[in-house]
PDB file of N, CA and C in Angstrom:
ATOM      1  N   UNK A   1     -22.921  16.079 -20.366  1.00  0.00           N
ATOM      2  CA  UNK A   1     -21.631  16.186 -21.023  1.00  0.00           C
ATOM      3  C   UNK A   1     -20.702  15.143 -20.405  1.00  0.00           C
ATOM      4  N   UNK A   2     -20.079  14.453 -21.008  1.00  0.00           N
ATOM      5  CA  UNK A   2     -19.098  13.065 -20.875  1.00  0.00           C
ATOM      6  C   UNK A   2     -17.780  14.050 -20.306  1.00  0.00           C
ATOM      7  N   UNK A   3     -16.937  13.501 -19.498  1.00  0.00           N
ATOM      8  CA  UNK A   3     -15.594  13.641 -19.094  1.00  0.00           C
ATOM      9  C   UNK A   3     -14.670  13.747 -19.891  1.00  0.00           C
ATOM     10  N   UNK A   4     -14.925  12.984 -21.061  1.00  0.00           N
ATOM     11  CA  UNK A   4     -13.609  13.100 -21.742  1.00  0.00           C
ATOM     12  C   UNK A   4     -14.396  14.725 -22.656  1.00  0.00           C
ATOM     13  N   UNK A   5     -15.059  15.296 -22.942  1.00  0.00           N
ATOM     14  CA  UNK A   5     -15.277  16.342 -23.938  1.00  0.00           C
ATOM     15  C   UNK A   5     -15.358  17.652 -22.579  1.00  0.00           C
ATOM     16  N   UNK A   6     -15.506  17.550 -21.315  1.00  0.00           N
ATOM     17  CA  UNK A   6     -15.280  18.243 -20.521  1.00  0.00           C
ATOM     18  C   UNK A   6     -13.511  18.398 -20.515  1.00  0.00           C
ATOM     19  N   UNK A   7     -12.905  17.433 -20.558  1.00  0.00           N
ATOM     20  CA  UNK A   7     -11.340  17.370 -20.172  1.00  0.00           C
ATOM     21  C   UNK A   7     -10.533  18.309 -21.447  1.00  0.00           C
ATOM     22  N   UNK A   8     -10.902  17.791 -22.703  1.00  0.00           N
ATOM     23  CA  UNK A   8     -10.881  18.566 -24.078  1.00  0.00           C
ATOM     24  C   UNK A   8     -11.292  20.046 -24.009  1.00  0.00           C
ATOM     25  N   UNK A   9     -12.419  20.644 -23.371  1.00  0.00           N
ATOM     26  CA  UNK A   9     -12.981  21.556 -22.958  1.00  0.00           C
ATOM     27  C   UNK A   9     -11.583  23.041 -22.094  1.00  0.00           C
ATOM     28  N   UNK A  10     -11.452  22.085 -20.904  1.00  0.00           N
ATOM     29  CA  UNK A  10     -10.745  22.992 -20.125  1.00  0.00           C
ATOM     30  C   UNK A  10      -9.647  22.776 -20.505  1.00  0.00           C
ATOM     31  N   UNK A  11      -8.611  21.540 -21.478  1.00  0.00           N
ATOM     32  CA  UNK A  11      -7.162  21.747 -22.013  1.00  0.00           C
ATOM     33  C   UNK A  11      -7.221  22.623 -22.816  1.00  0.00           C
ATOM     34  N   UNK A  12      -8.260  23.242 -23.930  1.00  0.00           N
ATOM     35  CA  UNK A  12      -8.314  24.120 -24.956  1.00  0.00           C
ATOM     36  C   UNK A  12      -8.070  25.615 -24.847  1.00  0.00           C
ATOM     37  N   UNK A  13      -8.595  25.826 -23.434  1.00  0.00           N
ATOM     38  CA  UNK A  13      -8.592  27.099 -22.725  1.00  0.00           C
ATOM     39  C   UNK A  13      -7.229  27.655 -22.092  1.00  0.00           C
ATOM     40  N   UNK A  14      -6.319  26.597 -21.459  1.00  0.00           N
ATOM     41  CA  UNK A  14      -5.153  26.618 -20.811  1.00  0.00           C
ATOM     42  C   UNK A  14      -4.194  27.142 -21.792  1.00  0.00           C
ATOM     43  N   UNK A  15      -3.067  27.949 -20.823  1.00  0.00           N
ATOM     44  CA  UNK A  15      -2.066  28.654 -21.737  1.00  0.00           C
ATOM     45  C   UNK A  15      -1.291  27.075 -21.550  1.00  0.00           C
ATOM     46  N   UNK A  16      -0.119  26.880 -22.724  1.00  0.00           N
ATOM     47  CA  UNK A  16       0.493  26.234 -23.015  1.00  0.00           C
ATOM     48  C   UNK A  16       1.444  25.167 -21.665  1.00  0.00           C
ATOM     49  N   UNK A  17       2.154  26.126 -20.915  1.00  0.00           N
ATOM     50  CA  UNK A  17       2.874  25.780 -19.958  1.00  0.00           C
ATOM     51  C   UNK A  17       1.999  24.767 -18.580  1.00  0.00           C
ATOM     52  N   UNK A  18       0.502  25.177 -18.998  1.00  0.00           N
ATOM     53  CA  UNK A  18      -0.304  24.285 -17.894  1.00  0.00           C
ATOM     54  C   UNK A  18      -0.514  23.122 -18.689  1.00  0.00           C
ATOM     55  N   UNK A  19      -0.307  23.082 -19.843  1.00  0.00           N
ATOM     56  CA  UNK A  19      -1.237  22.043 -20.297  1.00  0.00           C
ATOM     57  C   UNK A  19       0.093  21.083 -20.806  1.00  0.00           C
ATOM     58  N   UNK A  20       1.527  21.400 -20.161  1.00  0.00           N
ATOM     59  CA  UNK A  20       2.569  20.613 -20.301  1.00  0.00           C
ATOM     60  C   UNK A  20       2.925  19.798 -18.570  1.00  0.00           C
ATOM     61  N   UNK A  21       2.422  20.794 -17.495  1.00  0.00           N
ATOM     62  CA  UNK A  21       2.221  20.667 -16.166  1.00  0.00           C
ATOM     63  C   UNK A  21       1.136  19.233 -16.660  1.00  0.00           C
ATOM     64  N   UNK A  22      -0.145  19.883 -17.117  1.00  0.00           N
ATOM     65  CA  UNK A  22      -1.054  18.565 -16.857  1.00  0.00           C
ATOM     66  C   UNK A  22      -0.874  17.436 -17.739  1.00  0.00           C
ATOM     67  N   UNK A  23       0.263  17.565 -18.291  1.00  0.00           N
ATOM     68  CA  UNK A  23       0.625  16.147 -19.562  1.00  0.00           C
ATOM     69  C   UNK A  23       1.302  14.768 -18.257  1.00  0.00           C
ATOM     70  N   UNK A  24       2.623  16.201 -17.754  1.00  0.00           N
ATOM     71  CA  UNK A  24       3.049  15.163 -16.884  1.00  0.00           C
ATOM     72  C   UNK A  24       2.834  14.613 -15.700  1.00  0.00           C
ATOM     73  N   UNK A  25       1.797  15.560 -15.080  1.00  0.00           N
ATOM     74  CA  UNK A  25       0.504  14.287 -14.106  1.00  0.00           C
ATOM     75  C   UNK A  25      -0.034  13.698 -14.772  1.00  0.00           C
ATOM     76  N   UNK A  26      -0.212  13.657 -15.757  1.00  0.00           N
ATOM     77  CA  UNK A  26      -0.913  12.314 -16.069  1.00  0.00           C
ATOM     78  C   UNK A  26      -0.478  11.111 -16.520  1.00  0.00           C
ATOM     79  N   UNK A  27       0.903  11.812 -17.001  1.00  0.00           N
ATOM     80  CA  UNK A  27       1.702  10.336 -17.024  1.00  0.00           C
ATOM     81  C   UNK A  27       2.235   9.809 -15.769  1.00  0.00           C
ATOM     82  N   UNK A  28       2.303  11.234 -14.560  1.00  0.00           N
ATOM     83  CA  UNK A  28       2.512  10.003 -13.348  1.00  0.00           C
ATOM     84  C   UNK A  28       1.615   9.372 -12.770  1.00  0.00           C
ATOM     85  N   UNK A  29       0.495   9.891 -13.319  1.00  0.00           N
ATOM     86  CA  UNK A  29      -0.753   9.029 -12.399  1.00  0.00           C
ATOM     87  C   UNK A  29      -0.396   8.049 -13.448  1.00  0.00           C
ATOM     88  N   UNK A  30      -0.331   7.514 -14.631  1.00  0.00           N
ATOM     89  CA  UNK A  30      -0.549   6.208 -15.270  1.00  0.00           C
ATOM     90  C   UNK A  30       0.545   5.573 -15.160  1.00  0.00           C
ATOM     91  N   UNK A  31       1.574   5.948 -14.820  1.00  0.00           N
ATOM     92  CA  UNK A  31       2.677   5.262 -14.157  1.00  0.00           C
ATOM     93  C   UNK A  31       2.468   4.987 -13.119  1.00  0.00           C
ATOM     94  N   UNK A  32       1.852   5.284 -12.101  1.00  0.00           N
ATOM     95  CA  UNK A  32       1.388   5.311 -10.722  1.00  0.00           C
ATOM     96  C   UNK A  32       0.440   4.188 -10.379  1.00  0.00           C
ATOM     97  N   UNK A  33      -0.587   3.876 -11.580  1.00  0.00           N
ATOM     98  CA  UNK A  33      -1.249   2.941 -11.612  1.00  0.00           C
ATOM     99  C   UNK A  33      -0.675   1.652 -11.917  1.00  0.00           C
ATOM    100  N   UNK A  34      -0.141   2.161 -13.114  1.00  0.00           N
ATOM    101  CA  UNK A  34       0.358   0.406 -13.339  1.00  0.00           C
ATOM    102  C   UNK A  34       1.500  -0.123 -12.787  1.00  0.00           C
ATOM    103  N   UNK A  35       2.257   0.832 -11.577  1.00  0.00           N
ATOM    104  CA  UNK A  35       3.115  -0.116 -10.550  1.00  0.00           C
ATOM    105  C   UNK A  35       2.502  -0.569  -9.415  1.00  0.00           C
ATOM    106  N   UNK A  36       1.289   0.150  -9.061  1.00  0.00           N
ATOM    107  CA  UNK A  36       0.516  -0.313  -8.221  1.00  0.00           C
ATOM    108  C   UNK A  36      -0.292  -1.470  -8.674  1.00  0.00           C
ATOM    109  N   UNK A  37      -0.731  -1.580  -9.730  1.00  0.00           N
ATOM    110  CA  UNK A  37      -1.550  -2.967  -9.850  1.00  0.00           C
ATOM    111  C   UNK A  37      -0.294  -3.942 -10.453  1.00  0.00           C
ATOM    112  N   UNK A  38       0.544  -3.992 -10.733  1.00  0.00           N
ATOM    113  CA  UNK A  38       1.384  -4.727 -10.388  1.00  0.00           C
ATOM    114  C   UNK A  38       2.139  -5.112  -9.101  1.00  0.00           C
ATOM    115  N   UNK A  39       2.422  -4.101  -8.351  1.00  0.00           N
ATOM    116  CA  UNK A  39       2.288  -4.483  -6.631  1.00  0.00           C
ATOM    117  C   UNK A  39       1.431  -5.765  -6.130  1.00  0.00           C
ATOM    118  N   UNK A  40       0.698  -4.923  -6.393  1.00  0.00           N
ATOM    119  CA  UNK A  40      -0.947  -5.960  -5.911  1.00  0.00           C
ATOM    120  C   UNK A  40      -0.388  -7.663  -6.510  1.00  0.00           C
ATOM    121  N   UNK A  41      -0.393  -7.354  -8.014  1.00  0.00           N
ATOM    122  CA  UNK A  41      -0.525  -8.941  -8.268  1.00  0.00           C
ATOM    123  C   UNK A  41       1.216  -9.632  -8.052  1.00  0.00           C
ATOM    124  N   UNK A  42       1.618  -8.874  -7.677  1.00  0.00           N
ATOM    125  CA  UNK A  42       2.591  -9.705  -6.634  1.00  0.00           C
ATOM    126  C   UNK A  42       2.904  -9.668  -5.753  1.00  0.00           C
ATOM    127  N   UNK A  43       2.271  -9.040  -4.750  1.00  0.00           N
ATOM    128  CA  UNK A  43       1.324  -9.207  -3.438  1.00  0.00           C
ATOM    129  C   UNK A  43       1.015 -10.885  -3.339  1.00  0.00           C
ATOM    130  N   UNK A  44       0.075 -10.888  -4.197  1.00  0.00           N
ATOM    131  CA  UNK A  44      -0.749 -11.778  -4.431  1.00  0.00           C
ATOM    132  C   UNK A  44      -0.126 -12.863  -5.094  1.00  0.00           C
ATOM    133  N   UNK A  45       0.555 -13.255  -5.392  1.00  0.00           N
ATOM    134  CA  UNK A  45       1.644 -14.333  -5.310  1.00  0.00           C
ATOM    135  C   UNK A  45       2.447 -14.608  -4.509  1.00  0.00           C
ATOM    136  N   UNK A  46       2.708 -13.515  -3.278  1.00  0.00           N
ATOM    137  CA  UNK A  46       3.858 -13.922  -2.723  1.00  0.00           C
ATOM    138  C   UNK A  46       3.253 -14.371  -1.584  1.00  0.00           C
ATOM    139  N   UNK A  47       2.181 -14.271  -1.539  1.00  0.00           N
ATOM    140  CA  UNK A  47       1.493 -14.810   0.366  1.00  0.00           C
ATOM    141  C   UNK A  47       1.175 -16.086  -0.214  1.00  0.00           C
ATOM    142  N   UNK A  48       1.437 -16.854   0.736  1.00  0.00           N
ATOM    143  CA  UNK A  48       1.502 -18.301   0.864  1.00  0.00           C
ATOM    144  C   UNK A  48       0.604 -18.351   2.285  1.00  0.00           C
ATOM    145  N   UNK A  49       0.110 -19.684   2.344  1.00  0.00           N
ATOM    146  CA  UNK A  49      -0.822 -20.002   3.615  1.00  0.00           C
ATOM    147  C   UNK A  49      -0.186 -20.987   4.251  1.00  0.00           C
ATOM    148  N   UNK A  50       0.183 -21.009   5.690  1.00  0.00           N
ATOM    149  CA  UNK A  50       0.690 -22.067   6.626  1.00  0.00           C
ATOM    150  C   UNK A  50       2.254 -21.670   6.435  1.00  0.00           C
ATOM    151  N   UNK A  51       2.607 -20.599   6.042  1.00  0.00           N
ATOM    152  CA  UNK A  51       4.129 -19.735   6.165  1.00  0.00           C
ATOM    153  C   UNK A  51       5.030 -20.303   8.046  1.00  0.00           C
ATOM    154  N   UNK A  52       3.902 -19.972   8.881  1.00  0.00           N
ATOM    155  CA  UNK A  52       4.166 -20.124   9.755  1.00  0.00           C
ATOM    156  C   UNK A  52       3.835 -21.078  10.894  1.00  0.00           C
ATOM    157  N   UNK A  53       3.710 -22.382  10.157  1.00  0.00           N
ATOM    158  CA  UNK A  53       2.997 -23.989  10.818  1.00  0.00           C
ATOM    159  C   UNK A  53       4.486 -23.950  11.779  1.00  0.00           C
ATOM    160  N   UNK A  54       4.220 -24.339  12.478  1.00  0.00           N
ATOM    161  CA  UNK A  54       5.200 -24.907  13.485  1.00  0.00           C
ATOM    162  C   UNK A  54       5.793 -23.963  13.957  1.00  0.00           C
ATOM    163  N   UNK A  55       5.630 -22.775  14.400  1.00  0.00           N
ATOM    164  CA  UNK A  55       6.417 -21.360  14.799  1.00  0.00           C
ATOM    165  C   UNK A  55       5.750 -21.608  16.127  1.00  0.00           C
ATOM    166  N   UNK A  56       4.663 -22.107  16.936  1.00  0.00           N
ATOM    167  CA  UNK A  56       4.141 -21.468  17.839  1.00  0.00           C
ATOM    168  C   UNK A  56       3.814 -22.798  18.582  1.00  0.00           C
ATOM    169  N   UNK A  57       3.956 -23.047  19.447  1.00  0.00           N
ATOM    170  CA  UNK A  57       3.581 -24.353  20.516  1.00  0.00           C
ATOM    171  C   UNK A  57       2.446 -24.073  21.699  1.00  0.00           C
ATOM    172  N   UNK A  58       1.793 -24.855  21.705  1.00  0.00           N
ATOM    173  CA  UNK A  58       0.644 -25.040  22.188  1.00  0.00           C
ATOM    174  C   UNK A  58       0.589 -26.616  22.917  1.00  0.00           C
ATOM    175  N   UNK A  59       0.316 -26.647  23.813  1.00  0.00           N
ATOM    176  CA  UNK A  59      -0.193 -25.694  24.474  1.00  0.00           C
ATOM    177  C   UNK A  59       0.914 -24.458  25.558  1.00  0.00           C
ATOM    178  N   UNK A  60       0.576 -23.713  25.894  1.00  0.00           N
ATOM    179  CA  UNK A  60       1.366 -22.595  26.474  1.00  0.00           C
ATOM    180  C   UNK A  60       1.948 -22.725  27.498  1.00  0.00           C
ATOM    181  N   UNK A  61       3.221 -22.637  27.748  1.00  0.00           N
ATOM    182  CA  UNK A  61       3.933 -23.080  28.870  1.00  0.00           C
ATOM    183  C   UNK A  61       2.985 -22.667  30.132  1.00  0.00           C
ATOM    184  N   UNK A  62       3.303 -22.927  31.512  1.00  0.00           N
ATOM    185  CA  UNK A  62       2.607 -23.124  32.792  1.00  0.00           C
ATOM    186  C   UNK A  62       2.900 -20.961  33.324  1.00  0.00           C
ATOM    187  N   UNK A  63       4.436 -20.492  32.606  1.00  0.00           N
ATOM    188  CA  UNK A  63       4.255 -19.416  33.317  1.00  0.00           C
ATOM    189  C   UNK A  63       4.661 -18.384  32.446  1.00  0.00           C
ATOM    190  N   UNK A  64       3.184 -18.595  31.420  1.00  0.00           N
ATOM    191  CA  UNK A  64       3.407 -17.870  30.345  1.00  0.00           C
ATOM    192  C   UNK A  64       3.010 -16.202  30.442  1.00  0.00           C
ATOM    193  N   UNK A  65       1.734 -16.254  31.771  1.00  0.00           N
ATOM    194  CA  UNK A  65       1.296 -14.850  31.790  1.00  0.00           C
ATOM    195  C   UNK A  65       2.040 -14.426  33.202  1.00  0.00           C
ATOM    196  N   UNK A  66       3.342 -14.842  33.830  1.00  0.00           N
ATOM    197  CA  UNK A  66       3.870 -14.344  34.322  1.00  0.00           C
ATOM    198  C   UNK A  66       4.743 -13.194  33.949  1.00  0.00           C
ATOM    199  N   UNK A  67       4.763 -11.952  34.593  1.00  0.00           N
ATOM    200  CA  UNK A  67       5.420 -10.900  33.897  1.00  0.00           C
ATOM    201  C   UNK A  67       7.608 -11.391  33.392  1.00  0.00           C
ATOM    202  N   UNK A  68       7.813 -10.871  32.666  1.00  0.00           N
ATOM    203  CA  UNK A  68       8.975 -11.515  32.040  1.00  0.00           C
ATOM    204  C   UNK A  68      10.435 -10.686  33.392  1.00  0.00           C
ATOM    205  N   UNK A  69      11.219 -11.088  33.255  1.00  0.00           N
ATOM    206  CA  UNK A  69      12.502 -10.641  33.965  1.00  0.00           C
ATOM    207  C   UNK A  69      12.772  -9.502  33.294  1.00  0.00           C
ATOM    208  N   UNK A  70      13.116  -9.272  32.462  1.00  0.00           N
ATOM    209  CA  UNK A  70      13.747  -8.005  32.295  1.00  0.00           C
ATOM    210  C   UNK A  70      12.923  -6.722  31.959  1.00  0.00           C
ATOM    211  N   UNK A  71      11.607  -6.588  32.135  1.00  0.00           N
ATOM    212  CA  UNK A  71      10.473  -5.699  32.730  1.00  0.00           C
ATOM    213  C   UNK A  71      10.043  -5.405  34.196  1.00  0.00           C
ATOM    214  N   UNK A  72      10.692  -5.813  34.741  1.00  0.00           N
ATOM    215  CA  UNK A  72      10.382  -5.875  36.388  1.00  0.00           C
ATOM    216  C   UNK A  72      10.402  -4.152  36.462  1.00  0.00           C
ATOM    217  N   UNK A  73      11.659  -3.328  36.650  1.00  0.00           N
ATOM    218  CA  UNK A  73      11.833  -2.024  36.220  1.00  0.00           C
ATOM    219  C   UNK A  73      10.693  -1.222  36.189  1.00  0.00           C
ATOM    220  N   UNK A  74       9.872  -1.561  35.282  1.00  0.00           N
ATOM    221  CA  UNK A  74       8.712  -1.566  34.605  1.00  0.00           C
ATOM    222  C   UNK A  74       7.640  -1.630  35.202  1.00  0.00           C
ATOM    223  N   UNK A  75       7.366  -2.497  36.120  1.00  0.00           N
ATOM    224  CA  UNK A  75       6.253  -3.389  36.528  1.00  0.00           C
ATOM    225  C   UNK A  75       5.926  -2.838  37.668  1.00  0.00           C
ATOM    226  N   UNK A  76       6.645  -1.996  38.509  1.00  0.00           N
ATOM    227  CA  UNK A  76       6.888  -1.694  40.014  1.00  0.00           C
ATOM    228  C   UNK A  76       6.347  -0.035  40.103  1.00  0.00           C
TER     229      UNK A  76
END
């Protein structure tokens, strides 16, 4: 038996007030979907590659894995 004649199946049986409950999950799941795959595909436009070229210098200063000043507090 296919899903959709199962789904037909158990709406037929339901008193009225469930089967207005299950109208409007299902319009939020299909609302739900299509802001999410629209998310996605502008997701997916908005990442760019090399966003962050020149943010980071290399090679690493001389006292870079020295613990920082204002962690000392911290450190002890």
């Amino acid at each position: 038996m296919n899903t959709d004649l199962q789904l037909w199946q158990t709406i037929s049986k339901m008193p009225e007030h469930l089967k207005t409950e299950l109208l409007n999950y299902a319009e939020y799941l299909m609302e739900k979907k299509a802001n999410t795959t629209h998310s996605d595909q502008n997701l997916e436009k908005k990442q760019r590659s090399g966003v962050l070229k020149g943010t980071f210098v290399l090679p690493l200063p001389e006292d870079f894995d020295e613990p920082l000043e204002g962690f000392q507090d911290y450190m002890e």
